[in-house]
Protein backbone atom coordinates (compact mmCIF):
# COMPACT_ATOMS: atom_id res chain seq x y z
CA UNK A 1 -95.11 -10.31 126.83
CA UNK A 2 -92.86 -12.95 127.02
CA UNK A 3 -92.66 -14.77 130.43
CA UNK A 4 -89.92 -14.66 132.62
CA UNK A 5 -86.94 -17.72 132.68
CA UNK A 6 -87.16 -18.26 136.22
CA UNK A 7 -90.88 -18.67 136.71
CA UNK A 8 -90.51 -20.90 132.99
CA UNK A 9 -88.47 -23.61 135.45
CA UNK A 10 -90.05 -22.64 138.79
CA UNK A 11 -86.96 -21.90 140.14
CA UNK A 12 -86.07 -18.74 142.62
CA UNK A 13 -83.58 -15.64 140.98
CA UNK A 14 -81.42 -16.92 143.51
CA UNK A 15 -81.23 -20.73 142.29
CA UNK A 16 -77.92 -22.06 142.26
CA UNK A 17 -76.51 -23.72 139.05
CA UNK A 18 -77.26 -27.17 140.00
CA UNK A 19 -80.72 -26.33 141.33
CA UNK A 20 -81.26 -24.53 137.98
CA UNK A 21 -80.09 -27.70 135.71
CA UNK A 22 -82.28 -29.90 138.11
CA UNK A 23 -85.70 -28.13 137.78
CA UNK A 24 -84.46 -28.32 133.65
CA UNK A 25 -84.19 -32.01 134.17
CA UNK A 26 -87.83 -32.38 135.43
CA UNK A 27 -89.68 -29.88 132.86
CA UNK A 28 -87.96 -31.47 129.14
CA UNK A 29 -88.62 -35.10 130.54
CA UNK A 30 -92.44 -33.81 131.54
CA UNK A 31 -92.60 -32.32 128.21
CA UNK A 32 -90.80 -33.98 125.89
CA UNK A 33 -92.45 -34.32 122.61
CA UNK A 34 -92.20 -38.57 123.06
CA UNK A 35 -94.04 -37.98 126.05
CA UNK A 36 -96.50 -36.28 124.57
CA UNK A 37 -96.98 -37.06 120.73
CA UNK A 38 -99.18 -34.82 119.00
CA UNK A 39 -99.49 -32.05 121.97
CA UNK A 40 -98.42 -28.71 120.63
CA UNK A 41 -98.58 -26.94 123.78
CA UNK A 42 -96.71 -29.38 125.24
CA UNK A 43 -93.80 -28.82 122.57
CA UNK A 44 -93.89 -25.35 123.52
CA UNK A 45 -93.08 -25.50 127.10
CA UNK A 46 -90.62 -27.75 126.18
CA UNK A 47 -88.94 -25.41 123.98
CA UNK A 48 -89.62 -22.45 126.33
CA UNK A 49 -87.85 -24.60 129.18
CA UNK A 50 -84.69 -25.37 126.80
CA UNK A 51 -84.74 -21.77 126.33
CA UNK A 52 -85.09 -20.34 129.51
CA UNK A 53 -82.01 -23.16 130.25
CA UNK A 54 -79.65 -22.38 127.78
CA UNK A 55 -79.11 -18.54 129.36
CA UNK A 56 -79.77 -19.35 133.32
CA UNK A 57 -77.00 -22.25 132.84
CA UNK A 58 -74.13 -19.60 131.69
CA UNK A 59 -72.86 -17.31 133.93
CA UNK A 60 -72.66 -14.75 131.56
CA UNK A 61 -76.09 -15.02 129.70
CA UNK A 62 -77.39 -15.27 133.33
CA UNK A 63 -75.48 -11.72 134.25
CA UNK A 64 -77.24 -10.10 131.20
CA UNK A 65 -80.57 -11.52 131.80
CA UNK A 66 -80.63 -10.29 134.84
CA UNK A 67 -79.42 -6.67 134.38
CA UNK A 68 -81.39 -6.26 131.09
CA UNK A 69 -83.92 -9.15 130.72
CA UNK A 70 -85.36 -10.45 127.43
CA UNK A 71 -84.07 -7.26 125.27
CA UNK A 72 -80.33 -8.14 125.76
CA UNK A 73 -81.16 -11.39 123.29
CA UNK A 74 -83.74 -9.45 120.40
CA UNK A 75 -81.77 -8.23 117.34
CA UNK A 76 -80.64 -11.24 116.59
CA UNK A 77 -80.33 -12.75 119.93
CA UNK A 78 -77.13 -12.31 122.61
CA UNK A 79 -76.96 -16.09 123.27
CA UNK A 80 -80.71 -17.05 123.60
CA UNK A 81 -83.55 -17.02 121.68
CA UNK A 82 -83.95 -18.80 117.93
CA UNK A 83 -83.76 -22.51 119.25
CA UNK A 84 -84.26 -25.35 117.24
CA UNK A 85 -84.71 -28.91 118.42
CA UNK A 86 -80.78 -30.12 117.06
CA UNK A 87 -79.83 -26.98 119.71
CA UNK A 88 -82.26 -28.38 122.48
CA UNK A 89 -81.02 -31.96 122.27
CA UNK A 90 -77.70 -31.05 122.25
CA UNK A 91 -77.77 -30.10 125.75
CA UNK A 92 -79.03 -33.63 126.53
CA UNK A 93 -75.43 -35.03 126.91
CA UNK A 94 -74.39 -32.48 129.93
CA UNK A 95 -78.42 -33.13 131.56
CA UNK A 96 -78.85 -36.54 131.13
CA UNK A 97 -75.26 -38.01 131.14
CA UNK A 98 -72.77 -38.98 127.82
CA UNK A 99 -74.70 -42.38 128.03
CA UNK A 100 -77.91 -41.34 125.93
CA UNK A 101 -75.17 -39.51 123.34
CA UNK A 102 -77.59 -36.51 122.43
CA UNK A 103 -80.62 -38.24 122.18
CA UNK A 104 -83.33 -38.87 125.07
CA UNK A 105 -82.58 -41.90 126.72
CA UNK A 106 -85.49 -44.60 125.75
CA UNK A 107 -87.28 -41.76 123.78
CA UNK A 108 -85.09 -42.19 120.85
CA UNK A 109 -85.06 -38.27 119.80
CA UNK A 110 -87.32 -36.26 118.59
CA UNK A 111 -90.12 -37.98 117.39
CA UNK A 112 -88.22 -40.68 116.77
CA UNK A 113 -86.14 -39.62 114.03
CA UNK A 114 -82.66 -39.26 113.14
CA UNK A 115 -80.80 -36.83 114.69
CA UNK A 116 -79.54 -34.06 112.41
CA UNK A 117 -75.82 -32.53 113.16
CA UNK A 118 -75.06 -29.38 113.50
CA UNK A 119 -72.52 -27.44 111.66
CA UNK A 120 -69.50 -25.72 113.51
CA UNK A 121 -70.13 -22.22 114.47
CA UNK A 122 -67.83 -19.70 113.24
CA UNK A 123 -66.82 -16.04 115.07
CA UNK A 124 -66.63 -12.63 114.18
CA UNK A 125 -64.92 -9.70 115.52
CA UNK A 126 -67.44 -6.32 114.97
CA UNK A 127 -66.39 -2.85 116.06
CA UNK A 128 -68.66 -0.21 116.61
CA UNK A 129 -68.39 3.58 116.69
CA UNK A 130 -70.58 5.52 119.62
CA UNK A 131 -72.97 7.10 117.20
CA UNK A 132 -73.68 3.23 115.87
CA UNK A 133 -73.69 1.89 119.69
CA UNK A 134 -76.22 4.37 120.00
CA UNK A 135 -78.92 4.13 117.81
CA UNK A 136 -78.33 0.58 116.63
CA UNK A 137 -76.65 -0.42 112.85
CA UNK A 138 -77.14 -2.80 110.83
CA UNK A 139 -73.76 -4.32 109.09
CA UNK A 140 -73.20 -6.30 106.14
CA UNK A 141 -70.28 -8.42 107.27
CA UNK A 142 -68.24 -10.88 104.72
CA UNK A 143 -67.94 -14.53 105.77
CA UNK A 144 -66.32 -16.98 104.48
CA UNK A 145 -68.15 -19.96 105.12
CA UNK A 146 -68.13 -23.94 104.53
CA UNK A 147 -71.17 -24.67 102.15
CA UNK A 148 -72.54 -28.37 101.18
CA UNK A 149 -69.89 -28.67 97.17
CA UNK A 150 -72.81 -28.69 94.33
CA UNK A 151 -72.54 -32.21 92.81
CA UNK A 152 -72.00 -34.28 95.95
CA UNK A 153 -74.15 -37.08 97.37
CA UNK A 154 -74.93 -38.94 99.69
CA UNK A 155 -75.80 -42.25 100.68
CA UNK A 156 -76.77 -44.33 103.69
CA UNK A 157 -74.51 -44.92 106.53
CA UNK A 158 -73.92 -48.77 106.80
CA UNK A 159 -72.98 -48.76 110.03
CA UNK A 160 -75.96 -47.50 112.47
CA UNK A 161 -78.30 -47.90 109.08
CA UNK A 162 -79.10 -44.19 108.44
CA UNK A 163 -79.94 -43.71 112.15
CA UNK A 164 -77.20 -41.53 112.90
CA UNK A 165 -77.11 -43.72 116.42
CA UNK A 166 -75.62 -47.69 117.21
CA UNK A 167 -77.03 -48.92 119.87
CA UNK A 168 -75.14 -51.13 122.57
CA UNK A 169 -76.46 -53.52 125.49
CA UNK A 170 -74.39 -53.97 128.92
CA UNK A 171 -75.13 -56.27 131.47
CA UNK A 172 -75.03 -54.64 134.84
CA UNK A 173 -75.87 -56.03 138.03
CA UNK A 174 -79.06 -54.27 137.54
CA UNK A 175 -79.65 -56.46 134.42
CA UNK A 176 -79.13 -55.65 130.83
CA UNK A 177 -78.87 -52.09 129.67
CA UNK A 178 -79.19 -50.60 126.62
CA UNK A 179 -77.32 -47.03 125.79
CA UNK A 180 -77.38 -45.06 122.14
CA UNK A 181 -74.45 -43.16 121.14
CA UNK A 182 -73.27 -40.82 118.37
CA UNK A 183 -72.53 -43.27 115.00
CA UNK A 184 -68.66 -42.30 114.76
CA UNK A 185 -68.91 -43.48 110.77
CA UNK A 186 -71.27 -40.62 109.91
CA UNK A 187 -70.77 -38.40 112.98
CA UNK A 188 -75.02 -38.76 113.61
CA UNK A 189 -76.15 -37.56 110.44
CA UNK A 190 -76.78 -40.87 109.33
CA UNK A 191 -75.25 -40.38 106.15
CA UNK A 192 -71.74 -41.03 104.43
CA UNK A 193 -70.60 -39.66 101.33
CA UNK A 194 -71.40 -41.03 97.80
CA UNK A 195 -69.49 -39.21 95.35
CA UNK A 196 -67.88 -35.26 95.48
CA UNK A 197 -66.43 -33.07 93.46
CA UNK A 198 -62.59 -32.68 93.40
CA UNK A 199 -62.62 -28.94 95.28
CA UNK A 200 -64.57 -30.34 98.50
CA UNK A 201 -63.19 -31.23 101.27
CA UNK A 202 -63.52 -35.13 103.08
CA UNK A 203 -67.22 -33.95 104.38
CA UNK A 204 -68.08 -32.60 100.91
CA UNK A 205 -67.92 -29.12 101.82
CA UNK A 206 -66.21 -26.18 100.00
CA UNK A 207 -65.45 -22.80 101.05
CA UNK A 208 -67.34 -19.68 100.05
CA UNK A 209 -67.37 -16.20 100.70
CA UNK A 210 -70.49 -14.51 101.57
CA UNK A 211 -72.17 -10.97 102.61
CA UNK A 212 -73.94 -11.73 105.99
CA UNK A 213 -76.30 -8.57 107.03
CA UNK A 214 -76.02 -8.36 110.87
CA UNK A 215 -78.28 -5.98 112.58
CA UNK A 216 -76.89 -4.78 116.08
CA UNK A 217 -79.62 -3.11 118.13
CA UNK A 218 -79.18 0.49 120.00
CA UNK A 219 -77.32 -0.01 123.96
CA UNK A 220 -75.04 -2.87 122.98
CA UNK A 221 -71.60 -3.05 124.91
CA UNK A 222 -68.23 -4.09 124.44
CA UNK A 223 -68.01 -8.10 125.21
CA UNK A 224 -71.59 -8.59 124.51
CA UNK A 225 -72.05 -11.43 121.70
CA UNK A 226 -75.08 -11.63 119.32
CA UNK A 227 -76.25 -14.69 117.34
CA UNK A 228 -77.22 -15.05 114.01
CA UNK A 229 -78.53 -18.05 113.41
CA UNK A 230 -77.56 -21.07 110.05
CA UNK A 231 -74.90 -18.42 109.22
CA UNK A 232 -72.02 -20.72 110.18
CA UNK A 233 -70.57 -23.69 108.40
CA UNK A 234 -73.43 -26.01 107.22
CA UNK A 235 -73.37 -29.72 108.17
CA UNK A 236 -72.94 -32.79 105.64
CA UNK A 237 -75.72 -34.61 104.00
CA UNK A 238 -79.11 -33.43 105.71
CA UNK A 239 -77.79 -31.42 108.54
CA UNK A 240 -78.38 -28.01 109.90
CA UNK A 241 -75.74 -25.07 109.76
CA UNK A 242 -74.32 -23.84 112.44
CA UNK A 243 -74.06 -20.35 113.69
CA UNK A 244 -72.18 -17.21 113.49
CA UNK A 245 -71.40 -15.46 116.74
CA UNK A 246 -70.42 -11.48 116.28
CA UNK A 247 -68.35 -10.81 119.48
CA UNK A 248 -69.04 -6.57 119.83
CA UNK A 249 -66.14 -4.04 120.96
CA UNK A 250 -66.79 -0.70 121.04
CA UNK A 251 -64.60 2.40 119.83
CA UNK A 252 -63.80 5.08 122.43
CA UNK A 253 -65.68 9.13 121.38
CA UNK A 254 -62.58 11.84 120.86
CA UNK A 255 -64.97 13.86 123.45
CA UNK A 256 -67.75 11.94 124.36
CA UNK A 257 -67.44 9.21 127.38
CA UNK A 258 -69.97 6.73 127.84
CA UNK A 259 -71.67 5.96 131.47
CA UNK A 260 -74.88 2.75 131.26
CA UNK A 261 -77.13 4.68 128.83
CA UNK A 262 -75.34 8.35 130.34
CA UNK A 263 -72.57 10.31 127.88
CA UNK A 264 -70.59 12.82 129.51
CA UNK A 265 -68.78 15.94 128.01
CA UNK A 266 -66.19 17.77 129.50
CA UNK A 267 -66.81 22.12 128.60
CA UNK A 268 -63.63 24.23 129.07
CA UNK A 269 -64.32 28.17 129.15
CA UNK A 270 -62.68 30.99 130.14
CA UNK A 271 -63.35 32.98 133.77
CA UNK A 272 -64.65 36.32 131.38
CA UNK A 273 -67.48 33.40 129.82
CA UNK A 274 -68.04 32.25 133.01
CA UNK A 275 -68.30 36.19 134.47
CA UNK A 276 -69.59 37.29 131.51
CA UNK A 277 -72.25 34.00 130.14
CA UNK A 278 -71.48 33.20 126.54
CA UNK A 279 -72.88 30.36 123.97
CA UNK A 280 -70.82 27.13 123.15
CA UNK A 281 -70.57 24.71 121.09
CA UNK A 282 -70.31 20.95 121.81
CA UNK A 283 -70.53 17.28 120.43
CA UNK A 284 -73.31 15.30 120.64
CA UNK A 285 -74.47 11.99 119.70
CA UNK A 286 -76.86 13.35 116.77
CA UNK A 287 -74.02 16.40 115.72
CA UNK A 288 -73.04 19.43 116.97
CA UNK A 289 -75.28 21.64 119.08
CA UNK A 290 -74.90 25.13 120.90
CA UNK A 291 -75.77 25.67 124.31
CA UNK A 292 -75.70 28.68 126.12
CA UNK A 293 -74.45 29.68 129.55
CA UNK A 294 -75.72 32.24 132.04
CA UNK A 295 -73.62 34.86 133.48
CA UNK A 296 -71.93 33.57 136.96
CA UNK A 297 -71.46 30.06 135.82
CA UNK A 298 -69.63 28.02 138.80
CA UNK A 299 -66.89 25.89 137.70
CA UNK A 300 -68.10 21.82 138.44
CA UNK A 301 -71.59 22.99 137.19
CA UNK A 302 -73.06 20.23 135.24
CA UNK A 303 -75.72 20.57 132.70
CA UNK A 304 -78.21 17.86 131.93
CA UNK A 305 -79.33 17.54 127.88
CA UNK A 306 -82.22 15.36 127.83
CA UNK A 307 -82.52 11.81 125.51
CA UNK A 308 -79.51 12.87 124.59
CA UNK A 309 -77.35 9.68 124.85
CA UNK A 310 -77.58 6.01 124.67
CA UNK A 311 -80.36 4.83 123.68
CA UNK A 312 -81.36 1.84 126.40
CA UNK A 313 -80.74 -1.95 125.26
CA UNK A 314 -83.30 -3.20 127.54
CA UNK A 315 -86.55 -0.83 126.03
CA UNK A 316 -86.56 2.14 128.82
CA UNK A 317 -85.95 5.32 126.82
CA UNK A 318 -82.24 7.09 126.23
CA UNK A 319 -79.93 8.41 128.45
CA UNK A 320 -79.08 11.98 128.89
CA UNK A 321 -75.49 13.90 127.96
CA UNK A 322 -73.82 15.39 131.20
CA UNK A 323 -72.39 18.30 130.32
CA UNK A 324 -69.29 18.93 133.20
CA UNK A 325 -68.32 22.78 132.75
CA UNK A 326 -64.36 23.68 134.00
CA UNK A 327 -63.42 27.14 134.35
CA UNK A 328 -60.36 27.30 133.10
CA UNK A 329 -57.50 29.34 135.77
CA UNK A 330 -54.62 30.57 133.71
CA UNK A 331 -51.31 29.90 134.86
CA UNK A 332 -49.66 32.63 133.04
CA UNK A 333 -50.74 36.43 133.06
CA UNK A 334 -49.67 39.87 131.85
CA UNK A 335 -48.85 42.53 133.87
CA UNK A 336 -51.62 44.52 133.78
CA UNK A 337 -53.92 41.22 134.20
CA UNK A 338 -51.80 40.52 137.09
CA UNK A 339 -52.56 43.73 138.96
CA UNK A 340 -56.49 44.18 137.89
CA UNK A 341 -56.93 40.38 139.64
CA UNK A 342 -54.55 42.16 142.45
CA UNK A 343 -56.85 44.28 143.09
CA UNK A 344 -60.17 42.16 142.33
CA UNK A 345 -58.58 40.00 145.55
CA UNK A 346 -59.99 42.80 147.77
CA UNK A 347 -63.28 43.24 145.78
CA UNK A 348 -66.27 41.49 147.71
CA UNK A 349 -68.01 41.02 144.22
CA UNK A 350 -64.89 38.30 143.39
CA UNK A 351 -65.17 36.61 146.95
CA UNK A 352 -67.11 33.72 147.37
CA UNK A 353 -70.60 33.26 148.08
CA UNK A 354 -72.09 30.21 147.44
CA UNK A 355 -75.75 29.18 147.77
CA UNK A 356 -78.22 26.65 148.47
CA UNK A 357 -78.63 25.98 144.96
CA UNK A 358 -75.00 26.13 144.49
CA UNK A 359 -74.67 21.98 145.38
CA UNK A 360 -71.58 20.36 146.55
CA UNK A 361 -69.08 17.83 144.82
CA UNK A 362 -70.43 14.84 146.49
CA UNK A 363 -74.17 15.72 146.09
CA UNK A 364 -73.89 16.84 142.13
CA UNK A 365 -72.28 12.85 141.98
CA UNK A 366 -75.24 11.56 143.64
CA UNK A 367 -77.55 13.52 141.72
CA UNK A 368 -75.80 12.64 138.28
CA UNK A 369 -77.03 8.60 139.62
CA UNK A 370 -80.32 9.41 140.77
């Protein structure tokens, strides 16, 4: 089971922002890979903590996390999940301060290497029926993408000498001190262009078109964003690509309305199927289905169907379908309907007798959120 974000940075649920980017501070520079060379369960809390960061930082992510824990990010991940270390060190500028310019201060990066840029991430639109909200769906989505040209190379960057960093010394009245920044020659990859073909562009990247499968897991909701990682533009020379982010908007049911997990469905019938009890048919998540409905039906009588609606984003079953029934009054009548309901007025069978079981507006609301 995967452990929980707050306990990850010791921090309480109700940690402010800044006590939350604080106790992030503390855990990456006690387990930074520098710090510990060769210590592979030292890496992983490190990545854990960059992890457990990225979401408790955003509002947003935070919301989610909290309403639906670690399933609103599986199925491809809603905004955490899938890091690598070019995504972990890029929060190092907004932690640390613009001085260390992605990297880690005196540590130099990870393990001392060059720092790899990331490609731009690119954004999709993806709109979603109820029966796909659902169950879940996967998509096949075309992209069009900037790919690394076939044919170009690359060669060294002059300027910070392949380190994809220059270095600069400042004398303070603390004495001299030395900052890394981003080379601006090579943008930090470290590497310049050689030679490209005539179709790429100044980075030696040229655009494509490709068929991106998405898959969108069962309880998503409108404004929710999933992402699927190296499926946005890639980077020059040795980088990493960035990724796509599928923004999801839902499409409203003709009948069906959606509640959390809950679908309700709104049953007109007649006052002889109410007197009377008939069968009806009605719209469901899975198809049609008939239900049937005793004789004496009250009007505001709901009906619960079991499992029968969304199924839950954050692993706790499905939802049910509320089935509302309305007995329909009609406004117009004939004359001989008039005077048999003229004479029903003085029938005791027609006047009203409700009992214990028949529940009021306010409680049949509080059941249908119990």
């Amino acid at each position: 089971m995967k452990q929980d974000f707050y306990e990850i940075l010791e921090v309480s649920k109700s940690a402010s922002a800044a006590e939350i980017k604080k106790a992030y501070r503390k855990k990456a520079i006690e387990f930074h890979p520098d710090r510990n060379p060769g210590d592979s369960s030292a890496e992983e809390k490190f990545k854990k903590a960059a992890e457990a960061y990225e979401v408790l930082s955003d509002p947003d992510k935070r919301a989610r996390y909290d309403q639906f824990g670690h399933q609103a990010f599986e199925g491809g991940g809603f905004g955490g999940g899938g890091m690598n270390m070019e995504d972990i060190f890029s929060q190092f500028g907004d932690i640390f301060g613009s001085a260390f310019g992605g990297g880690f201060g005196g540590f130099g990066g990870f393990g001392g290497g060059q720092r790899r840029v990331k490609g731009s991430n690119l954004r999709i639109r993806v709109t979603l029926d109820l029966e796909e909200v659902a169950l879940g769906v996967e998509k096949k989505i075309k992209v069009k993408r900037k790919v690394q040209a076939p044919g170009v190379t690359y060669k060294t960057c002059s300027t910070c000498g392949g380190n994809g960093q220059v270095t600069k010394i400042t004398n303070t009245i603390l004495g001299r001190m030395q900052t890394a920044a981003t080379c601006t020659a090579c943008g930090g990859s470290g590497q310049v262009i050689d030679s490209r073909p005539d179709d790429a562009d100044a980075h030696g990247l040229v655009m494509r078109e490709e068929t991106v499968s998405i898959k969108i897991p069962g309880g998503v909701e409108s404004g929710m964003q999933l992402k699927v990682s190296g499926k946005g533009n890639d980077a020059p020379g040795n980088g990493v690509p960035g990724d796509l982010l599928v923004a999801i908007e839902t499409r409203e049911h003709a009948t069906l309305k959606r509640e959390g997990d809950n679908l309700h469905y709104d049953l007109y019938i007649s006052m002889p199927d109410a007197v009377l009890g008939t069968s009806k048919e009605i719209d469901t998540i899975g198809g049609k289905v008939r239900i049937k409905l005793e004789p004496g039906i009250q009007s505001g009588k709901i009906l619960r169907l079991r499992n029968k609606g969304i199924q839950s984003i954050n692993g706790y079953g499905t939802g049910d379908l509320l089935v509302h029934v309305n007995v329909w009054t009609p406004k117009e009548l004939s004359k001989e309907q008039r005077e048999f309901f003229e004479r029903m007025q003085e029938d005791e069978k027609f006047a009203p007798k409700p009992e214990k079981s028949d529940k009021s507006f306010f409680e049949k609301v509080k059941d249908m959120f119990s």
